[in-house]
PDB file of N, CA and C in Angstrom:
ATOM      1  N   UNK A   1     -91.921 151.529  -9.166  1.00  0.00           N
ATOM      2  CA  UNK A   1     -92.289 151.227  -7.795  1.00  0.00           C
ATOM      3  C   UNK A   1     -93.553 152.002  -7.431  1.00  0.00           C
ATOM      4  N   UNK A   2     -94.350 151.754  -6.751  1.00  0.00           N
ATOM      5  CA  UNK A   2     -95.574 152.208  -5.950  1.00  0.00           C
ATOM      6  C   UNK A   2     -95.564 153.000  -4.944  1.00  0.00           C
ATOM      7  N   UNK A   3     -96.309 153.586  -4.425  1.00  0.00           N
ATOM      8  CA  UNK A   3     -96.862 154.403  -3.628  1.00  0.00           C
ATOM      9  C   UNK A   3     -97.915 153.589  -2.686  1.00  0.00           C
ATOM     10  N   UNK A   4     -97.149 153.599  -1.059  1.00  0.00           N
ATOM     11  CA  UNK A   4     -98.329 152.884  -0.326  1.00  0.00           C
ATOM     12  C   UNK A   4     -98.715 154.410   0.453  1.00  0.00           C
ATOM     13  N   UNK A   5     -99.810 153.911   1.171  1.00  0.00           N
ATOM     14  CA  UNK A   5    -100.490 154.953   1.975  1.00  0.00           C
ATOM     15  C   UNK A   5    -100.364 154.004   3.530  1.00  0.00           C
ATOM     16  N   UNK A   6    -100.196 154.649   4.423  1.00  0.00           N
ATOM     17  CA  UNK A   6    -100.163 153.510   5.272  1.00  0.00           C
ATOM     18  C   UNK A   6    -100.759 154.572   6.953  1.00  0.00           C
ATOM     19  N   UNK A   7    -101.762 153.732   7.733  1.00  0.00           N
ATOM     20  CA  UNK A   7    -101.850 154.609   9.092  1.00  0.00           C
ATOM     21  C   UNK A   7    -101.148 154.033   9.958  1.00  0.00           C
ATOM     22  N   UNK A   8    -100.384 155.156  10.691  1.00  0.00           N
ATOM     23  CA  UNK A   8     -99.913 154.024  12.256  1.00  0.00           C
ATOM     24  C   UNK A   8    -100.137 155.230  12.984  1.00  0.00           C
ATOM     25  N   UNK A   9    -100.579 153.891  14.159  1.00  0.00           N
ATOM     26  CA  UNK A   9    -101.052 154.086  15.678  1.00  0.00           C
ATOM     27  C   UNK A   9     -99.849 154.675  16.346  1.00  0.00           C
ATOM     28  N   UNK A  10    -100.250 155.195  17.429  1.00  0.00           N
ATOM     29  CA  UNK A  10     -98.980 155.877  18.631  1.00  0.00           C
ATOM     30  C   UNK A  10     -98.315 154.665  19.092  1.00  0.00           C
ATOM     31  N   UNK A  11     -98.829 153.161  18.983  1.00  0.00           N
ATOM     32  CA  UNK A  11     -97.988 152.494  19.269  1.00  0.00           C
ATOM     33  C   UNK A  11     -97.250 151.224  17.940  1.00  0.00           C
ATOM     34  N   UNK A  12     -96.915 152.338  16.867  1.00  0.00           N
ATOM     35  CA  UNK A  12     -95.971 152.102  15.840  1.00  0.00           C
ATOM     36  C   UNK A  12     -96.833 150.987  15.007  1.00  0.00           C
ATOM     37  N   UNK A  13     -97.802 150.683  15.227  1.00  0.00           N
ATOM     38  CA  UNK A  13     -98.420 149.526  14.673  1.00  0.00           C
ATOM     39  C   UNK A  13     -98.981 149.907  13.265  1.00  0.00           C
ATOM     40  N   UNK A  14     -98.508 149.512  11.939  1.00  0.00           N
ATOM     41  CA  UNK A  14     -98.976 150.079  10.477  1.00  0.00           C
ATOM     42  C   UNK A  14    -100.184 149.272  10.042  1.00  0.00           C
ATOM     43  N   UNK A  15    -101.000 150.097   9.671  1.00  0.00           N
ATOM     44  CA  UNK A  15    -102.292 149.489   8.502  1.00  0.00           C
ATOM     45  C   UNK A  15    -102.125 149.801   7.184  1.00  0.00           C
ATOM     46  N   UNK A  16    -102.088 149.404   6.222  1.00  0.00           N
ATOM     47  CA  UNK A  16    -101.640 149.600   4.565  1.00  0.00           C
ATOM     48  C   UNK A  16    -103.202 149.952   4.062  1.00  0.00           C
ATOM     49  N   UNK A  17    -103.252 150.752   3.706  1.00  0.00           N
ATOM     50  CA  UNK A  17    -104.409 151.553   3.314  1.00  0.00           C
ATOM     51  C   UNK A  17    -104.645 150.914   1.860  1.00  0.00           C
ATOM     52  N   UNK A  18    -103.610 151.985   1.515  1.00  0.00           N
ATOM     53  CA  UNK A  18    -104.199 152.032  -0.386  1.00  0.00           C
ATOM     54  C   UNK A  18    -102.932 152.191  -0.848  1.00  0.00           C
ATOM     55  N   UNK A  19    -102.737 151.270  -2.378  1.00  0.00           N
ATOM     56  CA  UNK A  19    -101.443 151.841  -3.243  1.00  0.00           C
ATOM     57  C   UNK A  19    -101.525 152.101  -4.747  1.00  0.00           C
ATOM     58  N   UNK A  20    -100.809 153.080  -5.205  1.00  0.00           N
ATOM     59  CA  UNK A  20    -100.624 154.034  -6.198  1.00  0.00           C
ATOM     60  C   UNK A  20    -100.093 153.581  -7.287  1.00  0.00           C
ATOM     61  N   UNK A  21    -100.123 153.859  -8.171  1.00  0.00           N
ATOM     62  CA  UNK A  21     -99.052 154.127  -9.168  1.00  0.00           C
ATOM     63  C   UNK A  21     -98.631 155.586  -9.345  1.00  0.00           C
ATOM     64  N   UNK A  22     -99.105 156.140  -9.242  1.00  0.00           N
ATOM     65  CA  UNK A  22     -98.721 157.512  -9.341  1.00  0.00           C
ATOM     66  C   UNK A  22     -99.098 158.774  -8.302  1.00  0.00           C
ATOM     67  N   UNK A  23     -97.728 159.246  -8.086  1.00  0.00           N
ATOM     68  CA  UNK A  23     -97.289 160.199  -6.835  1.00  0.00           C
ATOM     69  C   UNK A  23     -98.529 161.372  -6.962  1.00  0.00           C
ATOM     70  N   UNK A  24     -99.217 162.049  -7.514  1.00  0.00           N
ATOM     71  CA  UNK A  24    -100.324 162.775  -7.392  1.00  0.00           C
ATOM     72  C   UNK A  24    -101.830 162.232  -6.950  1.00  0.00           C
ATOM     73  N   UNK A  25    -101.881 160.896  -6.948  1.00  0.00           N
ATOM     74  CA  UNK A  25    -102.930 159.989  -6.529  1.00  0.00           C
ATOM     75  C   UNK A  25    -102.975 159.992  -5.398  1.00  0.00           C
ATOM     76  N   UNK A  26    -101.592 159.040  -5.190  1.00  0.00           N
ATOM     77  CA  UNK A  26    -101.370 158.991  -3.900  1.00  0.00           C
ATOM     78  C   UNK A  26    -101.430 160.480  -2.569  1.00  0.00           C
ATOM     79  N   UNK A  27    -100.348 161.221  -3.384  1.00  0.00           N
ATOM     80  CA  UNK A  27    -100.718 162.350  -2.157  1.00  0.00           C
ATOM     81  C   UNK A  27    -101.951 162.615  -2.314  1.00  0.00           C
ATOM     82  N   UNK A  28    -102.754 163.269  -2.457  1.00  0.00           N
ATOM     83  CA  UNK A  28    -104.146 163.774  -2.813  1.00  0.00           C
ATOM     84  C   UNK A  28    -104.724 162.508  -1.785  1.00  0.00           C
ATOM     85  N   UNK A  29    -104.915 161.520  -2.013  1.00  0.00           N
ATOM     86  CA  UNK A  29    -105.273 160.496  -0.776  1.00  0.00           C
ATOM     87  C   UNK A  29    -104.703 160.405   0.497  1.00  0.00           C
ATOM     88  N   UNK A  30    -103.294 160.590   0.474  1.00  0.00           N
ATOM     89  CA  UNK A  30    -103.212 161.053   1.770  1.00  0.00           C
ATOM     90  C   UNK A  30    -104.115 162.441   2.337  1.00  0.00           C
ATOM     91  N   UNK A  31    -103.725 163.163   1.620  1.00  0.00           N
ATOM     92  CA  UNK A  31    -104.269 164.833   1.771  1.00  0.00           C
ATOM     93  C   UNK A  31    -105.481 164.806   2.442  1.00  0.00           C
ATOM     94  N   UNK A  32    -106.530 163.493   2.053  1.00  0.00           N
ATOM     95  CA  UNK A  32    -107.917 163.517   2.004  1.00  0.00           C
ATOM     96  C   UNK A  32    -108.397 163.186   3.229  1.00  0.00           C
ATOM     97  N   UNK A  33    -107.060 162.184   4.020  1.00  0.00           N
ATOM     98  CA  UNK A  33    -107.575 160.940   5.055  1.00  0.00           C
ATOM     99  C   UNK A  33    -106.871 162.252   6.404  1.00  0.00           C
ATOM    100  N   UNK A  34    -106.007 162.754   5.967  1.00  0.00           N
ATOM    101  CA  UNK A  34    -105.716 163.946   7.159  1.00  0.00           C
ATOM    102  C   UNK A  34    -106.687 165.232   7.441  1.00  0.00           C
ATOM    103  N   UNK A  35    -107.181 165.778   6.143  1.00  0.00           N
ATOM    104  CA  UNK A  35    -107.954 166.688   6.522  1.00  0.00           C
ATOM    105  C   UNK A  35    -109.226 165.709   7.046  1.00  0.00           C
ATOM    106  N   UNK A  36    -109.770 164.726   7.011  1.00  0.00           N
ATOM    107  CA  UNK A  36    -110.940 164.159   7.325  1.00  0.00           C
ATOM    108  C   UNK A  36    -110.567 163.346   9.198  1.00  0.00           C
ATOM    109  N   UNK A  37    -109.567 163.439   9.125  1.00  0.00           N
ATOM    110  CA  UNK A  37    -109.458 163.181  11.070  1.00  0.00           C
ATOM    111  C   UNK A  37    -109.503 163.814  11.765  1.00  0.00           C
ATOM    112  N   UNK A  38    -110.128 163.438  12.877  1.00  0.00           N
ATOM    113  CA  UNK A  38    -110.516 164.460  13.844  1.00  0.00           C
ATOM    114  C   UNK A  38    -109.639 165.295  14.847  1.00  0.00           C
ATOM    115  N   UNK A  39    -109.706 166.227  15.169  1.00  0.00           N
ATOM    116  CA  UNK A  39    -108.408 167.023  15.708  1.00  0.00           C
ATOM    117  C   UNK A  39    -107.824 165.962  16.869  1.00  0.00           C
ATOM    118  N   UNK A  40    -108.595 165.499  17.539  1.00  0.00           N
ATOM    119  CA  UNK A  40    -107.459 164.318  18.417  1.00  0.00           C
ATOM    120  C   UNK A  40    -107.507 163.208  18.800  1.00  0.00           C
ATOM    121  N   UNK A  41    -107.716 162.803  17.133  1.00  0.00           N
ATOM    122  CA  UNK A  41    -107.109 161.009  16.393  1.00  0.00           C
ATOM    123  C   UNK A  41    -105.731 161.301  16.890  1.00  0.00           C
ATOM    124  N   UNK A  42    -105.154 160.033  17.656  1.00  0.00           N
ATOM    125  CA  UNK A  42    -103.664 160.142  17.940  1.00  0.00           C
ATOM    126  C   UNK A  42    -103.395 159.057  16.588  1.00  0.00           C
ATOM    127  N   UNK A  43    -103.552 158.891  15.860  1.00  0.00           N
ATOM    128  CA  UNK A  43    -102.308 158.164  14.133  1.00  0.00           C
ATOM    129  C   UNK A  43    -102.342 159.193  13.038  1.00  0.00           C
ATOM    130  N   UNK A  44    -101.298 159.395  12.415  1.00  0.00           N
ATOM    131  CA  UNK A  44    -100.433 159.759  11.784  1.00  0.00           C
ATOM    132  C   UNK A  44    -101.038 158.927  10.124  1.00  0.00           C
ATOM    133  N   UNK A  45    -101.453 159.477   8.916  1.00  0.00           N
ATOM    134  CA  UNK A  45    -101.286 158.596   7.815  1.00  0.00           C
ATOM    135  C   UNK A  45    -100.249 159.474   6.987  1.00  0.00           C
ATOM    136  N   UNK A  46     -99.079 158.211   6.633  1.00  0.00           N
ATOM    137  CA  UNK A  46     -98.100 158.525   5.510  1.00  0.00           C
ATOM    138  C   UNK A  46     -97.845 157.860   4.306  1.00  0.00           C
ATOM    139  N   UNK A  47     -97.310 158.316   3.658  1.00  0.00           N
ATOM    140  CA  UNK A  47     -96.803 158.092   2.024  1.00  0.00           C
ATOM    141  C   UNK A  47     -95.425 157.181   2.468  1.00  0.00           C
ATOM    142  N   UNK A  48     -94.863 156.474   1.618  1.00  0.00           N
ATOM    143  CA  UNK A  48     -94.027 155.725   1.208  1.00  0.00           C
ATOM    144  C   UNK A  48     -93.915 155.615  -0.241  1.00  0.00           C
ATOM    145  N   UNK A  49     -92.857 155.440  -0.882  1.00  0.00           N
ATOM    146  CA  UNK A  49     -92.395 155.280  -2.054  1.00  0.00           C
ATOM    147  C   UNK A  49     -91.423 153.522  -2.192  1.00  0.00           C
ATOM    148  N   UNK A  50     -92.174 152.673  -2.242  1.00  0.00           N
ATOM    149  CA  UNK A  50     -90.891 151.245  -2.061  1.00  0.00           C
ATOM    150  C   UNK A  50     -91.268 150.190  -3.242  1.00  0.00           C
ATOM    151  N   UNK A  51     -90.437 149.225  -2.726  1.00  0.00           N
ATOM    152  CA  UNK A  51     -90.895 147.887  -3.739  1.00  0.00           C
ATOM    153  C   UNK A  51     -92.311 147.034  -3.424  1.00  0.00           C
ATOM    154  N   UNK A  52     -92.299 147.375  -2.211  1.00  0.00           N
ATOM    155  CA  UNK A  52     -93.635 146.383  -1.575  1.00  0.00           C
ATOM    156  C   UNK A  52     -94.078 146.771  -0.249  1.00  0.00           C
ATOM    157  N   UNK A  53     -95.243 146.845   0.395  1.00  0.00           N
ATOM    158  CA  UNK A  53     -95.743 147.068   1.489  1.00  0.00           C
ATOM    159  C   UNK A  53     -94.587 146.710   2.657  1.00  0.00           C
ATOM    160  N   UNK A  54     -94.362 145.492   2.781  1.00  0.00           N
ATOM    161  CA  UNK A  54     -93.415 144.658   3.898  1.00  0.00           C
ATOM    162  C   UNK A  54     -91.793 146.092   3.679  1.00  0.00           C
ATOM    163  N   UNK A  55     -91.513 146.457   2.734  1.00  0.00           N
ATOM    164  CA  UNK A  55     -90.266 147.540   2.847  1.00  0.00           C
ATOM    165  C   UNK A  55     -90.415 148.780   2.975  1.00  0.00           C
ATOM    166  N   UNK A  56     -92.347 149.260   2.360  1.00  0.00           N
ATOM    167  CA  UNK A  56     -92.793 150.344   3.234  1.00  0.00           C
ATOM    168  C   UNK A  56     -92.799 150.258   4.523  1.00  0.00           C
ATOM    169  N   UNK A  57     -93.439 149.416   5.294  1.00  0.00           N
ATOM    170  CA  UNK A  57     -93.676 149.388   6.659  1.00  0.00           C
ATOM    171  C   UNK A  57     -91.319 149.690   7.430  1.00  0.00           C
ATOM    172  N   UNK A  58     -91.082 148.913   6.845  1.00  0.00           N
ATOM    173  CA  UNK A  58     -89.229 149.017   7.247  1.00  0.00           C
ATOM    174  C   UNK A  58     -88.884 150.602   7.171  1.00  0.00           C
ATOM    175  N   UNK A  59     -89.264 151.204   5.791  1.00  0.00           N
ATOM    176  CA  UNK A  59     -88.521 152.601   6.206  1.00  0.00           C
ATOM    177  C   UNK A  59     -89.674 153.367   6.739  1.00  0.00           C
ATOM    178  N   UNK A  60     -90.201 152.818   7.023  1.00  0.00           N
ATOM    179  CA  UNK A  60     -91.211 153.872   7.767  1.00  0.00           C
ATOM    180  C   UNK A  60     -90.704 154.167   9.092  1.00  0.00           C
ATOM    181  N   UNK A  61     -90.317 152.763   9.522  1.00  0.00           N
ATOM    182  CA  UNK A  61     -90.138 152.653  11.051  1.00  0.00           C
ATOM    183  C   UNK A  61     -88.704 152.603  11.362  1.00  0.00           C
ATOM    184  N   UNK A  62     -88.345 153.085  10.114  1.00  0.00           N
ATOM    185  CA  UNK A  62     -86.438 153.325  10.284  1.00  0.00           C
ATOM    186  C   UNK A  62     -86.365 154.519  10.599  1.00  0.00           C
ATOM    187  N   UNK A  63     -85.533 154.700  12.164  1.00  0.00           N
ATOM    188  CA  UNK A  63     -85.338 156.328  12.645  1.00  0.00           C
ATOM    189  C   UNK A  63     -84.099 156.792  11.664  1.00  0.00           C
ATOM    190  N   UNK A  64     -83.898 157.859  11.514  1.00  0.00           N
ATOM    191  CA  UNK A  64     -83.132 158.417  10.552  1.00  0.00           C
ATOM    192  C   UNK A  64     -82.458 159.628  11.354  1.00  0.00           C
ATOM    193  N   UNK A  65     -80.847 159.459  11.061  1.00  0.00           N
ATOM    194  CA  UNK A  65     -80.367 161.100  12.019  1.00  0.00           C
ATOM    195  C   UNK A  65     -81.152 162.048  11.374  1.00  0.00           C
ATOM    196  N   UNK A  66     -80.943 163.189  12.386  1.00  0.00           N
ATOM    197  CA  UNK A  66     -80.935 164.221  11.714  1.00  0.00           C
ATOM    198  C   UNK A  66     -80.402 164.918  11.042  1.00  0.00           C
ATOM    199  N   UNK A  67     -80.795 165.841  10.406  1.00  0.00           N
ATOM    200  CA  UNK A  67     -79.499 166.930   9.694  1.00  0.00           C
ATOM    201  C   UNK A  67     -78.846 167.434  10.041  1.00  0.00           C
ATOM    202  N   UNK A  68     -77.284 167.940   9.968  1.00  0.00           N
ATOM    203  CA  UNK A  68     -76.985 168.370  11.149  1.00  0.00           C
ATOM    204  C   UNK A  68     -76.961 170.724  10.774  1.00  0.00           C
ATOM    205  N   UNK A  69     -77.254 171.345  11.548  1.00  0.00           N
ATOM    206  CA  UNK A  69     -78.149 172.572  11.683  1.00  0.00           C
ATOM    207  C   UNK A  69     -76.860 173.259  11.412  1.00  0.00           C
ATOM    208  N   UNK A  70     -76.744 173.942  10.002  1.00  0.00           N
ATOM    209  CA  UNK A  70     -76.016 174.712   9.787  1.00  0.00           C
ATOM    210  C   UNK A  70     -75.704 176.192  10.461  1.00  0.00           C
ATOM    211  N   UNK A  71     -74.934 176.739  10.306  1.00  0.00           N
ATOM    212  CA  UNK A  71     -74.881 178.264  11.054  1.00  0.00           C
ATOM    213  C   UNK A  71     -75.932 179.078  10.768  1.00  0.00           C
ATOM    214  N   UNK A  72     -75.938 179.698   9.409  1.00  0.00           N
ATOM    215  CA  UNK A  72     -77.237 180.420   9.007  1.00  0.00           C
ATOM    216  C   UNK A  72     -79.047 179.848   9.807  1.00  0.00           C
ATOM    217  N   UNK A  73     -78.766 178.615  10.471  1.00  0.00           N
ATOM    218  CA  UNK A  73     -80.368 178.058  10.885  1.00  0.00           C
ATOM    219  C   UNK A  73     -80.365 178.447  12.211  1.00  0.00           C
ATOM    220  N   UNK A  74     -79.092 179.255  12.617  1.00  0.00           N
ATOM    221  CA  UNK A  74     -79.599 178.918  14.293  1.00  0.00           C
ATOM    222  C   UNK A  74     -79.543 180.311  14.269  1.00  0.00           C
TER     223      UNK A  74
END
């Protein structure tokens, strides 16, 4: 499976950048497009790991519980 790179806007909207074959490519390209935005670009660029763009964009935008905060964290 691939590696997409993907930007979204504050209003959840994804652009598919670039995709990988391999997880050191990919981050390092992310790495590149964050240090190069300006301190207040409001989007976010992330990594995904899926079968295809259309199931990146799904868990991207799938909220996920949280963990729940063991004793030792608080």
């Amino acid at each position: 499976m691939p590696y997409f790179v993907f930007r979204i806007e504050p209003d959840q909207r994804m652009q598919h950048l670039e995709t990988f074959t391999a997880f050191r490519e990919a981050m390092s390209f992310a790495r590149k497009l964050r240090s190069e935005r300006a301190p207040d670009a409001e989007y976010e660029v992330r990594m995904i790991f899926a079968d295809d763009p259309a199931e990146g964009r799904r868990l991207l935008s799938t909220r996920r519980k949280a963990s729940p905060v063991e004793e030792w964290e608080m």
